[in-house]
PDB file of N, CA and C in Angstrom:
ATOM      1  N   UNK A   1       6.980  12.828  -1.434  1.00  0.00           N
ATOM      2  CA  UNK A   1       6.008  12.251  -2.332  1.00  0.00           C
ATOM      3  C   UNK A   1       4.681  12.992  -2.154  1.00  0.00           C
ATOM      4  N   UNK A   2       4.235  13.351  -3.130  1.00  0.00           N
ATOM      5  CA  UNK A   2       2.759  14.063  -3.160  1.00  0.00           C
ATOM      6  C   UNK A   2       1.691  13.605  -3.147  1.00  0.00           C
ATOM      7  N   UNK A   3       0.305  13.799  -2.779  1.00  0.00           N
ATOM      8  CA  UNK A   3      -0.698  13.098  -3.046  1.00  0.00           C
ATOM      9  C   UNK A   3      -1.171  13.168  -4.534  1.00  0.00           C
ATOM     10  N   UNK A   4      -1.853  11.539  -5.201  1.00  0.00           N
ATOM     11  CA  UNK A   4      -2.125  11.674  -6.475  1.00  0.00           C
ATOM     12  C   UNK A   4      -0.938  10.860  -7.073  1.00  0.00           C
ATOM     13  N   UNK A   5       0.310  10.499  -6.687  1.00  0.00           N
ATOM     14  CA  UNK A   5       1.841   9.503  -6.991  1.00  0.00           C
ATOM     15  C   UNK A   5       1.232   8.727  -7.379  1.00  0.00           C
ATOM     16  N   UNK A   6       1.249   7.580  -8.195  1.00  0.00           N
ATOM     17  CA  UNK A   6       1.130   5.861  -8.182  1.00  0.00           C
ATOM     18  C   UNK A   6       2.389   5.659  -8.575  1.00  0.00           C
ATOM     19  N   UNK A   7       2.609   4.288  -7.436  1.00  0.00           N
ATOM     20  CA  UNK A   7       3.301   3.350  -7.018  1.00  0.00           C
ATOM     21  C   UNK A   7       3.183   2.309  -7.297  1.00  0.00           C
ATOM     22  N   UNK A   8       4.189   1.542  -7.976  1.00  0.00           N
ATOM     23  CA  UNK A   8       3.995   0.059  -8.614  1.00  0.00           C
ATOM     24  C   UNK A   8       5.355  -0.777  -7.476  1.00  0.00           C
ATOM     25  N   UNK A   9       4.335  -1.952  -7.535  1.00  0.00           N
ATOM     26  CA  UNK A   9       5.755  -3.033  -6.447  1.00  0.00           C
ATOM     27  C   UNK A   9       6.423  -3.606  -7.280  1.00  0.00           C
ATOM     28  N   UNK A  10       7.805  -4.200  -6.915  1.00  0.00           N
ATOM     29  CA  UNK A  10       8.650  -4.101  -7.641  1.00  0.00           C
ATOM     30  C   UNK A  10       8.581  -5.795  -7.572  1.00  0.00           C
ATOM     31  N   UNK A  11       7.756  -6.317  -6.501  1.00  0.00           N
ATOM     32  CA  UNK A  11       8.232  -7.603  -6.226  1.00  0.00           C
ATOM     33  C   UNK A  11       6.020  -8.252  -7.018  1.00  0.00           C
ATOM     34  N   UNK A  12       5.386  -7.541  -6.989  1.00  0.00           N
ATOM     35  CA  UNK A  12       4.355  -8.460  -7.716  1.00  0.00           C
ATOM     36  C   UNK A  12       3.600  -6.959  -8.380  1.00  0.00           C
ATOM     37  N   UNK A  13       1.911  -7.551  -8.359  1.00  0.00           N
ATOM     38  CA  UNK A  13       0.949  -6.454  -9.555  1.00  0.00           C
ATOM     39  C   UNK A  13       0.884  -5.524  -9.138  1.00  0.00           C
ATOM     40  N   UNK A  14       0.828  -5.263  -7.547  1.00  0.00           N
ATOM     41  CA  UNK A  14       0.210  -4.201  -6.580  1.00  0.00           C
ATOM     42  C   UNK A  14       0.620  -3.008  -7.258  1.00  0.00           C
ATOM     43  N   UNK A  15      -0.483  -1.923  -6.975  1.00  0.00           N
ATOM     44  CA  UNK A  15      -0.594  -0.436  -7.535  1.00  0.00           C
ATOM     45  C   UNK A  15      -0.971   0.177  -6.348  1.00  0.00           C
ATOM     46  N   UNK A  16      -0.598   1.363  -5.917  1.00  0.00           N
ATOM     47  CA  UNK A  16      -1.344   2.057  -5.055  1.00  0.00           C
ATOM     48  C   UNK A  16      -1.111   3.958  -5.602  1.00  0.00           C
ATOM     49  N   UNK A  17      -2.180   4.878  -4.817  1.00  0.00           N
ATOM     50  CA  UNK A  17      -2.112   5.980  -5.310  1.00  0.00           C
ATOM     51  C   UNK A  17      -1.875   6.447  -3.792  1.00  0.00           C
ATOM     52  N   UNK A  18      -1.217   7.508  -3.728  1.00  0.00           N
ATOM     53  CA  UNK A  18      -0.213   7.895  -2.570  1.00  0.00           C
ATOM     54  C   UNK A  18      -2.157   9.131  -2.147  1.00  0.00           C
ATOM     55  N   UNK A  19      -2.696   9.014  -0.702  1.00  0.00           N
ATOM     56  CA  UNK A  19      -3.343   9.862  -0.754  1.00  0.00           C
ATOM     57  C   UNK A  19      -2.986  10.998   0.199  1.00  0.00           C
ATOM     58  N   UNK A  20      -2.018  10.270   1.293  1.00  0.00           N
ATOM     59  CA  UNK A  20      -1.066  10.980   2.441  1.00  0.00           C
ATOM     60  C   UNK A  20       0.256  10.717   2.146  1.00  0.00           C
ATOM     61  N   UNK A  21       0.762  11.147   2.509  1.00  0.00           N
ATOM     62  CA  UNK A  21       2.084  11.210   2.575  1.00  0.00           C
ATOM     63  C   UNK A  21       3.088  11.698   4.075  1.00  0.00           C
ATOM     64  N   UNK A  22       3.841  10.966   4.513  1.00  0.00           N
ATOM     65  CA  UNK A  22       4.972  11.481   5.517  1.00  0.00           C
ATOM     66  C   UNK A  22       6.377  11.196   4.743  1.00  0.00           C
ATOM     67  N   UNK A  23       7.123  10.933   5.738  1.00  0.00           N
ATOM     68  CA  UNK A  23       8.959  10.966   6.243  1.00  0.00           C
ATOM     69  C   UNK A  23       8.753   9.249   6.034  1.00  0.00           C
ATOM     70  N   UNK A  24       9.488   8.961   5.050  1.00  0.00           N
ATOM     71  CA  UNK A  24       9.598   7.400   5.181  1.00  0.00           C
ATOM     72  C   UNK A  24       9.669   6.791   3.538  1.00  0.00           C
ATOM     73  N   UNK A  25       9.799   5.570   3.630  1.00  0.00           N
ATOM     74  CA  UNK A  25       9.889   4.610   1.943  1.00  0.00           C
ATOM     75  C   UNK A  25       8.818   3.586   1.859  1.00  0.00           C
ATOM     76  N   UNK A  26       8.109   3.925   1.560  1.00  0.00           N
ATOM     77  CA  UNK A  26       6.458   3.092   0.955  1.00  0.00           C
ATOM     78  C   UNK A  26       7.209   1.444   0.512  1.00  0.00           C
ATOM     79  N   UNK A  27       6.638   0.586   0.820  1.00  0.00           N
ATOM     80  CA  UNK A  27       7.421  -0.455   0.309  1.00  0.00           C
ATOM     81  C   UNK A  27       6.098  -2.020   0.123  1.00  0.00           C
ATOM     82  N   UNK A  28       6.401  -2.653  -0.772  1.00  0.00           N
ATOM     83  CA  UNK A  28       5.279  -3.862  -1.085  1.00  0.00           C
ATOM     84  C   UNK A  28       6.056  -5.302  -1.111  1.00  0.00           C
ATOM     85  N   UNK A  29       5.625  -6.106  -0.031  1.00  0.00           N
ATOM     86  CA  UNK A  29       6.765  -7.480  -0.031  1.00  0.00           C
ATOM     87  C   UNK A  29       7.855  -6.741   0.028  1.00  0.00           C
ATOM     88  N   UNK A  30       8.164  -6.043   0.961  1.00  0.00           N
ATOM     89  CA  UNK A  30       9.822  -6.193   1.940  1.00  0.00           C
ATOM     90  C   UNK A  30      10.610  -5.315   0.815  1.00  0.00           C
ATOM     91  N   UNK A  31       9.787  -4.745  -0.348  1.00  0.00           N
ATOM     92  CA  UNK A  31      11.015  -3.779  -1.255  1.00  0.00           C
ATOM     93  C   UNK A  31      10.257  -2.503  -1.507  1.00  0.00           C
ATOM     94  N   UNK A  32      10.835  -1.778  -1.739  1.00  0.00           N
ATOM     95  CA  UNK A  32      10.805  -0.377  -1.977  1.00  0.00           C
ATOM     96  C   UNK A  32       9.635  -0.257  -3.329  1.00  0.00           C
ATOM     97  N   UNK A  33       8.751   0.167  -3.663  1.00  0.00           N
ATOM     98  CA  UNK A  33       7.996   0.808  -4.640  1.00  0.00           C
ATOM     99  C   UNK A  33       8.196   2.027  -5.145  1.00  0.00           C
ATOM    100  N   UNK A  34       8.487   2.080  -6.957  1.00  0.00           N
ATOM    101  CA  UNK A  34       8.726   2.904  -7.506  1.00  0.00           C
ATOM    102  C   UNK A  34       7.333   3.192  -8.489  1.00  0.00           C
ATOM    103  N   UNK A  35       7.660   4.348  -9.136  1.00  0.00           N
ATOM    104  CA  UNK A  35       6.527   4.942 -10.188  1.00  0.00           C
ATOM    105  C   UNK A  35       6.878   4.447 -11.662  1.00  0.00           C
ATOM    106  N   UNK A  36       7.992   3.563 -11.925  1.00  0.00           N
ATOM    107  CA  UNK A  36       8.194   2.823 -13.246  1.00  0.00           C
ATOM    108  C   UNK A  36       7.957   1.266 -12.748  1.00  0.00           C
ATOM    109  N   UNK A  37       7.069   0.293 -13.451  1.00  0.00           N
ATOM    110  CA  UNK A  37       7.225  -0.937 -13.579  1.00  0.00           C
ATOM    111  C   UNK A  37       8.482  -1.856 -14.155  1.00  0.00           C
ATOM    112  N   UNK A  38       8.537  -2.517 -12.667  1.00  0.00           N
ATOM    113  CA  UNK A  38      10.504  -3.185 -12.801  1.00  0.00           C
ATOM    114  C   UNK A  38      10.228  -4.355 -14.097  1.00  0.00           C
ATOM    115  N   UNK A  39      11.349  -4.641 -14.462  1.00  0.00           N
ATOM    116  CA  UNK A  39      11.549  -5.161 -15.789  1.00  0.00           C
ATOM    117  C   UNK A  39      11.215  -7.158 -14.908  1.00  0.00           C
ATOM    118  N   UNK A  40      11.533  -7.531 -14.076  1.00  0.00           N
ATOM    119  CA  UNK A  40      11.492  -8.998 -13.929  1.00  0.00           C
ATOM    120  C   UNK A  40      10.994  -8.514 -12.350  1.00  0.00           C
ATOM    121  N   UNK A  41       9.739  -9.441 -12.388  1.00  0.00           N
ATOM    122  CA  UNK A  41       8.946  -9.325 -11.267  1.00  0.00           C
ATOM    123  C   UNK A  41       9.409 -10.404  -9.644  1.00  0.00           C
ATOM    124  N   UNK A  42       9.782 -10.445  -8.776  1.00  0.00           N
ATOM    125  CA  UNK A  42      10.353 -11.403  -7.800  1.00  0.00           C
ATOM    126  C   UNK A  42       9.613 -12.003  -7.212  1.00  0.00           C
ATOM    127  N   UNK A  43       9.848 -12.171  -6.027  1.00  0.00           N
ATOM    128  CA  UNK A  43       9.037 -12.889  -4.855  1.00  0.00           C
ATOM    129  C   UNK A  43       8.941 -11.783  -3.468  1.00  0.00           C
ATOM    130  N   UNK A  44       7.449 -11.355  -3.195  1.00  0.00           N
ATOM    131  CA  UNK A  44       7.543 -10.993  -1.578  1.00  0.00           C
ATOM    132  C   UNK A  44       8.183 -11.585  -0.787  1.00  0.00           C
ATOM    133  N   UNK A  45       8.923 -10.862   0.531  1.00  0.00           N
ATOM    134  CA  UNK A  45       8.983 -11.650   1.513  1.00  0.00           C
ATOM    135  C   UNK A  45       8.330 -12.239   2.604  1.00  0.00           C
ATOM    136  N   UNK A  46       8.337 -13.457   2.895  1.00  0.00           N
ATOM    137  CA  UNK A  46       7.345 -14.275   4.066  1.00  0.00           C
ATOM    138  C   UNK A  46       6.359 -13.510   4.776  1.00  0.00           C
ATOM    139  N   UNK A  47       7.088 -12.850   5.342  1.00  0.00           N
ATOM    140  CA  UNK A  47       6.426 -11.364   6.128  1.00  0.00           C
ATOM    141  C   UNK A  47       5.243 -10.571   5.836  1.00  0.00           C
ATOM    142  N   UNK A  48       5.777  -9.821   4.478  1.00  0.00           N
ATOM    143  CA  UNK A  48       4.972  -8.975   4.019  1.00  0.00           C
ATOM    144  C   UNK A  48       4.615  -9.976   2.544  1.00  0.00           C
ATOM    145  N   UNK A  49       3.988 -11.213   2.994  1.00  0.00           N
ATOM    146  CA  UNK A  49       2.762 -11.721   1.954  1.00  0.00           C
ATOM    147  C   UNK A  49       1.324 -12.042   2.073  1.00  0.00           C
ATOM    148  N   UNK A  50       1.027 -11.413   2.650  1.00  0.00           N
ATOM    149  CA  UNK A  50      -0.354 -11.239   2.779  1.00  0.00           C
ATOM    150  C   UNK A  50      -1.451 -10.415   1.491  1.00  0.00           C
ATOM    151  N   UNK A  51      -0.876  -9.575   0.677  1.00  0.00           N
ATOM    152  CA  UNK A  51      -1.715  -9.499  -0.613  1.00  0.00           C
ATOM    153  C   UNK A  51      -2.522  -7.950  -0.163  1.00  0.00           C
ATOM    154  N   UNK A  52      -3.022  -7.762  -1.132  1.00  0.00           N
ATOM    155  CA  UNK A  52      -3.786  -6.120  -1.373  1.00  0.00           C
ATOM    156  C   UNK A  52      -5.196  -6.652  -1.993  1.00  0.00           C
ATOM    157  N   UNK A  53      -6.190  -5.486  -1.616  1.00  0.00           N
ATOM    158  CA  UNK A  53      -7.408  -5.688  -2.023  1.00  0.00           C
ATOM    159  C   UNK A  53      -7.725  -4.691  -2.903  1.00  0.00           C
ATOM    160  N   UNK A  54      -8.312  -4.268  -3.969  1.00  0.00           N
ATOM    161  CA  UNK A  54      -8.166  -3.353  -4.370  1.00  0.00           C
ATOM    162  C   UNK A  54      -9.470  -2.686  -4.267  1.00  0.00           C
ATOM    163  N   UNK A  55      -8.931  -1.069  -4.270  1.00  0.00           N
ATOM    164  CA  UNK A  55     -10.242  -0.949  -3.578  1.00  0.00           C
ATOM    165  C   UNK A  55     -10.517   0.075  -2.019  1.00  0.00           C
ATOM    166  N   UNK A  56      -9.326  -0.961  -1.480  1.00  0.00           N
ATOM    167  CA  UNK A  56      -8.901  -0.618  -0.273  1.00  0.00           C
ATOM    168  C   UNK A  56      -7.963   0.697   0.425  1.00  0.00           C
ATOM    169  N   UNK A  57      -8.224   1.362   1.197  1.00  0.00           N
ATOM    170  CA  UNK A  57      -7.526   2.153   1.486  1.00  0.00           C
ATOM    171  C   UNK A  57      -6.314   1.310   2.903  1.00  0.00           C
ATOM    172  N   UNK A  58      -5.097   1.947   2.871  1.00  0.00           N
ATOM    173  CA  UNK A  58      -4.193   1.243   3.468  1.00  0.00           C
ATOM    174  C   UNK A  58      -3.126   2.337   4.528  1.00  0.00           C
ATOM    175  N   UNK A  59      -3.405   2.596   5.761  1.00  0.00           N
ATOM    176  CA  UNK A  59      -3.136   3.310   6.196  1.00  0.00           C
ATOM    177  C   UNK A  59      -1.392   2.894   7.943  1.00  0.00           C
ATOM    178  N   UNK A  60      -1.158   3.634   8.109  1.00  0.00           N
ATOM    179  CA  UNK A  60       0.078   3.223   9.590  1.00  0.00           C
ATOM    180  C   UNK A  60      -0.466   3.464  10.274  1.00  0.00           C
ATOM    181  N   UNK A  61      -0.131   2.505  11.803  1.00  0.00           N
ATOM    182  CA  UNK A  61      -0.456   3.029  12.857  1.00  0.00           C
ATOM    183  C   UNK A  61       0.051   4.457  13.026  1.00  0.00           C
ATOM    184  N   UNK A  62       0.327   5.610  13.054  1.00  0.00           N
ATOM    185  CA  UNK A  62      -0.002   6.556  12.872  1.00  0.00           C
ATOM    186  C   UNK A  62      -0.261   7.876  12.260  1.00  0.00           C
ATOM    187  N   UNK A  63      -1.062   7.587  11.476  1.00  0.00           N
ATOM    188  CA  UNK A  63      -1.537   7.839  10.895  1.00  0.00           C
ATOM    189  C   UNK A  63      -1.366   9.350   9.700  1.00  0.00           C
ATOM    190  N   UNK A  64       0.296   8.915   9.042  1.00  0.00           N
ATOM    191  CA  UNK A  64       0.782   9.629   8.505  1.00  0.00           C
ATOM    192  C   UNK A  64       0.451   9.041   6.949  1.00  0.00           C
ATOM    193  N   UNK A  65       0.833   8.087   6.730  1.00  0.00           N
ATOM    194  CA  UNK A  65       0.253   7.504   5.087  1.00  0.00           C
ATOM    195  C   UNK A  65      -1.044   6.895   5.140  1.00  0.00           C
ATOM    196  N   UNK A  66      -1.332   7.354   3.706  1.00  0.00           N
ATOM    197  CA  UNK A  66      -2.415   6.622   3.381  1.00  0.00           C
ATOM    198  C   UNK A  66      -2.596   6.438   1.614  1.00  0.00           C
ATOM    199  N   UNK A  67      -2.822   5.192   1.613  1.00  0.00           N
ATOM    200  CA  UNK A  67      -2.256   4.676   0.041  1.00  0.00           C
ATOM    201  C   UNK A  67      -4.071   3.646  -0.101  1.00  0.00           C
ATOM    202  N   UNK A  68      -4.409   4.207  -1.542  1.00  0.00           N
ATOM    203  CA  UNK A  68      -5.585   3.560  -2.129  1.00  0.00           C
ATOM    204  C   UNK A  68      -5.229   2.475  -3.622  1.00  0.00           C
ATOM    205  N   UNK A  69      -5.607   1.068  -2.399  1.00  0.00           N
ATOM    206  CA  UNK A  69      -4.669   0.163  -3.781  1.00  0.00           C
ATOM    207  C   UNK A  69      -5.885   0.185  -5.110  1.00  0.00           C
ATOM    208  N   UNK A  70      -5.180   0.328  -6.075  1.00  0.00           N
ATOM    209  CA  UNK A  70      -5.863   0.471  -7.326  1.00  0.00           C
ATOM    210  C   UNK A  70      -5.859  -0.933  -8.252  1.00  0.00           C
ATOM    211  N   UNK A  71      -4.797  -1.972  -8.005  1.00  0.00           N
ATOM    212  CA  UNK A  71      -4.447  -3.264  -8.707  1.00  0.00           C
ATOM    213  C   UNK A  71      -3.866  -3.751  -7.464  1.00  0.00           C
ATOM    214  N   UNK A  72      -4.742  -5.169  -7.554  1.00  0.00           N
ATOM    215  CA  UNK A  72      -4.257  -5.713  -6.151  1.00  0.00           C
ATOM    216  C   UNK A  72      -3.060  -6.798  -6.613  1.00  0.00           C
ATOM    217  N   UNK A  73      -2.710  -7.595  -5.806  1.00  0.00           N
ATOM    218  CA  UNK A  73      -1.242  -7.931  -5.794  1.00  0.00           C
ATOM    219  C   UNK A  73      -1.178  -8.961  -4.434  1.00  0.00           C
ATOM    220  N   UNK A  74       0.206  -9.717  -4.447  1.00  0.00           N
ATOM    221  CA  UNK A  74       0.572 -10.739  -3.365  1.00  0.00           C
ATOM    222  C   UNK A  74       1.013 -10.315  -2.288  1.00  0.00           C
ATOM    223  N   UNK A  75       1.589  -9.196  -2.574  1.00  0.00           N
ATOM    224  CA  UNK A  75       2.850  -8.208  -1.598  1.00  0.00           C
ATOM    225  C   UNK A  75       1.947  -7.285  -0.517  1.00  0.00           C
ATOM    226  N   UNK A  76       2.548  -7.401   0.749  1.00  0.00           N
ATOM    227  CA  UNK A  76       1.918  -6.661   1.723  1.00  0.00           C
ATOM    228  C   UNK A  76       2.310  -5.021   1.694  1.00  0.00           C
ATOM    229  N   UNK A  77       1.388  -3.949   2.093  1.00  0.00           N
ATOM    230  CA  UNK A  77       2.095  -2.724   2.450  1.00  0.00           C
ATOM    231  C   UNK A  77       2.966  -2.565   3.166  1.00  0.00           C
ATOM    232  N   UNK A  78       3.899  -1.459   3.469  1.00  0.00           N
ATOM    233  CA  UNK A  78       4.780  -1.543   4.721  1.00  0.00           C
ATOM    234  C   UNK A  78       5.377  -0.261   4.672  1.00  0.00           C
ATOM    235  N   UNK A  79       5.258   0.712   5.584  1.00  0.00           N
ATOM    236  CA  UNK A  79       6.213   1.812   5.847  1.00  0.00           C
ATOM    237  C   UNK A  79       7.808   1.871   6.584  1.00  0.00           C
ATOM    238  N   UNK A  80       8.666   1.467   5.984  1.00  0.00           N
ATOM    239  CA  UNK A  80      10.255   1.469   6.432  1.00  0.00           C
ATOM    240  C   UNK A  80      10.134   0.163   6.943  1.00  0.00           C
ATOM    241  N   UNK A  81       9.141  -1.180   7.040  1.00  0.00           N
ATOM    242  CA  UNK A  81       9.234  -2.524   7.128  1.00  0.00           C
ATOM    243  C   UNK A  81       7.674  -2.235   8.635  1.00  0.00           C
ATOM    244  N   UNK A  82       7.203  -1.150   8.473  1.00  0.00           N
ATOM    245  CA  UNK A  82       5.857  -0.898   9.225  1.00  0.00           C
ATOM    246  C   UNK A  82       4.687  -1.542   8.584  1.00  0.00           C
ATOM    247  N   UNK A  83       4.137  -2.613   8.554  1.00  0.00           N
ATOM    248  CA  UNK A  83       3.121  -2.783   8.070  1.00  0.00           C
ATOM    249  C   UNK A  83       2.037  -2.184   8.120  1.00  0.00           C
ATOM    250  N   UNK A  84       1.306  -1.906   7.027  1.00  0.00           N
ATOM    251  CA  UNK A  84       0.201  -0.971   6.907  1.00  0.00           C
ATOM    252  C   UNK A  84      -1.292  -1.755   7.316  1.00  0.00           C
ATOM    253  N   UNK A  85      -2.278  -1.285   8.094  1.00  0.00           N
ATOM    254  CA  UNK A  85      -3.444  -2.085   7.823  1.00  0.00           C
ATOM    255  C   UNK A  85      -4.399  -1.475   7.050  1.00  0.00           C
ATOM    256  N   UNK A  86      -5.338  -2.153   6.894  1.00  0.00           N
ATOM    257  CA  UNK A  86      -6.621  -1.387   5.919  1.00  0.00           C
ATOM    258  C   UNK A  86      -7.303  -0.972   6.504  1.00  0.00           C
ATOM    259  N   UNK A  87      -7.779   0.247   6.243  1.00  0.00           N
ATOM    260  CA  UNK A  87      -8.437   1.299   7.088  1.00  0.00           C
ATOM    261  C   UNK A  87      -9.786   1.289   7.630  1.00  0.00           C
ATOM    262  N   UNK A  88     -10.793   1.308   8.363  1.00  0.00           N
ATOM    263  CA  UNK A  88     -11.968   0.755   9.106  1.00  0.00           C
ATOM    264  C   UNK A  88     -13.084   1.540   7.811  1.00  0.00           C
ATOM    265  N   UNK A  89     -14.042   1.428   7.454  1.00  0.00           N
ATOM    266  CA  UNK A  89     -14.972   2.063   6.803  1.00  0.00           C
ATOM    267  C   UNK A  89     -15.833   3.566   7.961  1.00  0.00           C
ATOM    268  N   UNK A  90     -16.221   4.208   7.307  1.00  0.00           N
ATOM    269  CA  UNK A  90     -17.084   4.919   8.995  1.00  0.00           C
ATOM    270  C   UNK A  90     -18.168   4.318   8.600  1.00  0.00           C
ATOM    271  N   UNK A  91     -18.950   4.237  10.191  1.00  0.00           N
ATOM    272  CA  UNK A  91     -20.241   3.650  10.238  1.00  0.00           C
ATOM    273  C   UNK A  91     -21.189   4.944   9.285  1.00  0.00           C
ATOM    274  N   UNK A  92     -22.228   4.502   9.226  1.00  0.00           N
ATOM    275  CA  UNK A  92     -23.236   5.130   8.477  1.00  0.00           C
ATOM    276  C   UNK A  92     -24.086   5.479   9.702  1.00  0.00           C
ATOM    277  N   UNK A  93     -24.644   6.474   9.695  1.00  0.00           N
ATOM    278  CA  UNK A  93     -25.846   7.083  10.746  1.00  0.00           C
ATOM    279  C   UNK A  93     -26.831   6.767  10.795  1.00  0.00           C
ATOM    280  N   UNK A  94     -27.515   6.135  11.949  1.00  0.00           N
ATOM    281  CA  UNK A  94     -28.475   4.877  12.222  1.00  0.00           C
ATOM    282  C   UNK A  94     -29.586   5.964  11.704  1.00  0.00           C
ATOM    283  N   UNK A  95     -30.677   5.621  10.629  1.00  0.00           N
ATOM    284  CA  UNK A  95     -31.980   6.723   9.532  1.00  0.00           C
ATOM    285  C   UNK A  95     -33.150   5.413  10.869  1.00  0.00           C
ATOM    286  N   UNK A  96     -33.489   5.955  11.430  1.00  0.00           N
ATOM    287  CA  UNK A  96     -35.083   5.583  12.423  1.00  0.00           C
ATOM    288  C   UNK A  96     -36.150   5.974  11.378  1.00  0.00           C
TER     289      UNK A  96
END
């Protein structure tokens, strides 16, 4: 997968744009995310329902993906069932 992809979840709204990429299956609520919007929308699983911010950049503990959600959604990130967290902002440089 290349950087610049968008990814739609198969299980709610969530959008994300692929900005890293590794070895692995991008997935939103416990299913796989494709680049066509699925015809009947489901339910996340328990797990991965925690929801997207949009806005947000969404990265793995190590630090091989990194996905910028564009339409937020119910469904959590997850790499191969790795949950993704949202990435820290950098501080700004203290202006005296």
């Amino acid at each position: 997968m290349k950087p610049g992809t968008k990814l739609k979840s198969a299980l709610c709204d969530t959008e994300v744009m692929v900005i890293r990429s590794g070895a692995g299956t991008i997935e939103c609520g416990g299913s796989a995310m494709g680049e066509a919007k699925p015809e009947a929308v489901g339910t996340p699983a328990a797990d991965f329902s925690a929801g997207t911010l949009m806005g947000k950049r969404y990265v793995d503990p190590a630090g091989n993906f990194e996905l910028l959600c564009v339409k937020p959604g119910k469904g959590s990130l997850s790499v191969d069932g790795v949950a993704l967290s949202p990435k820290d902002a950098k501080p700004l440089p203290a202006s005296d």
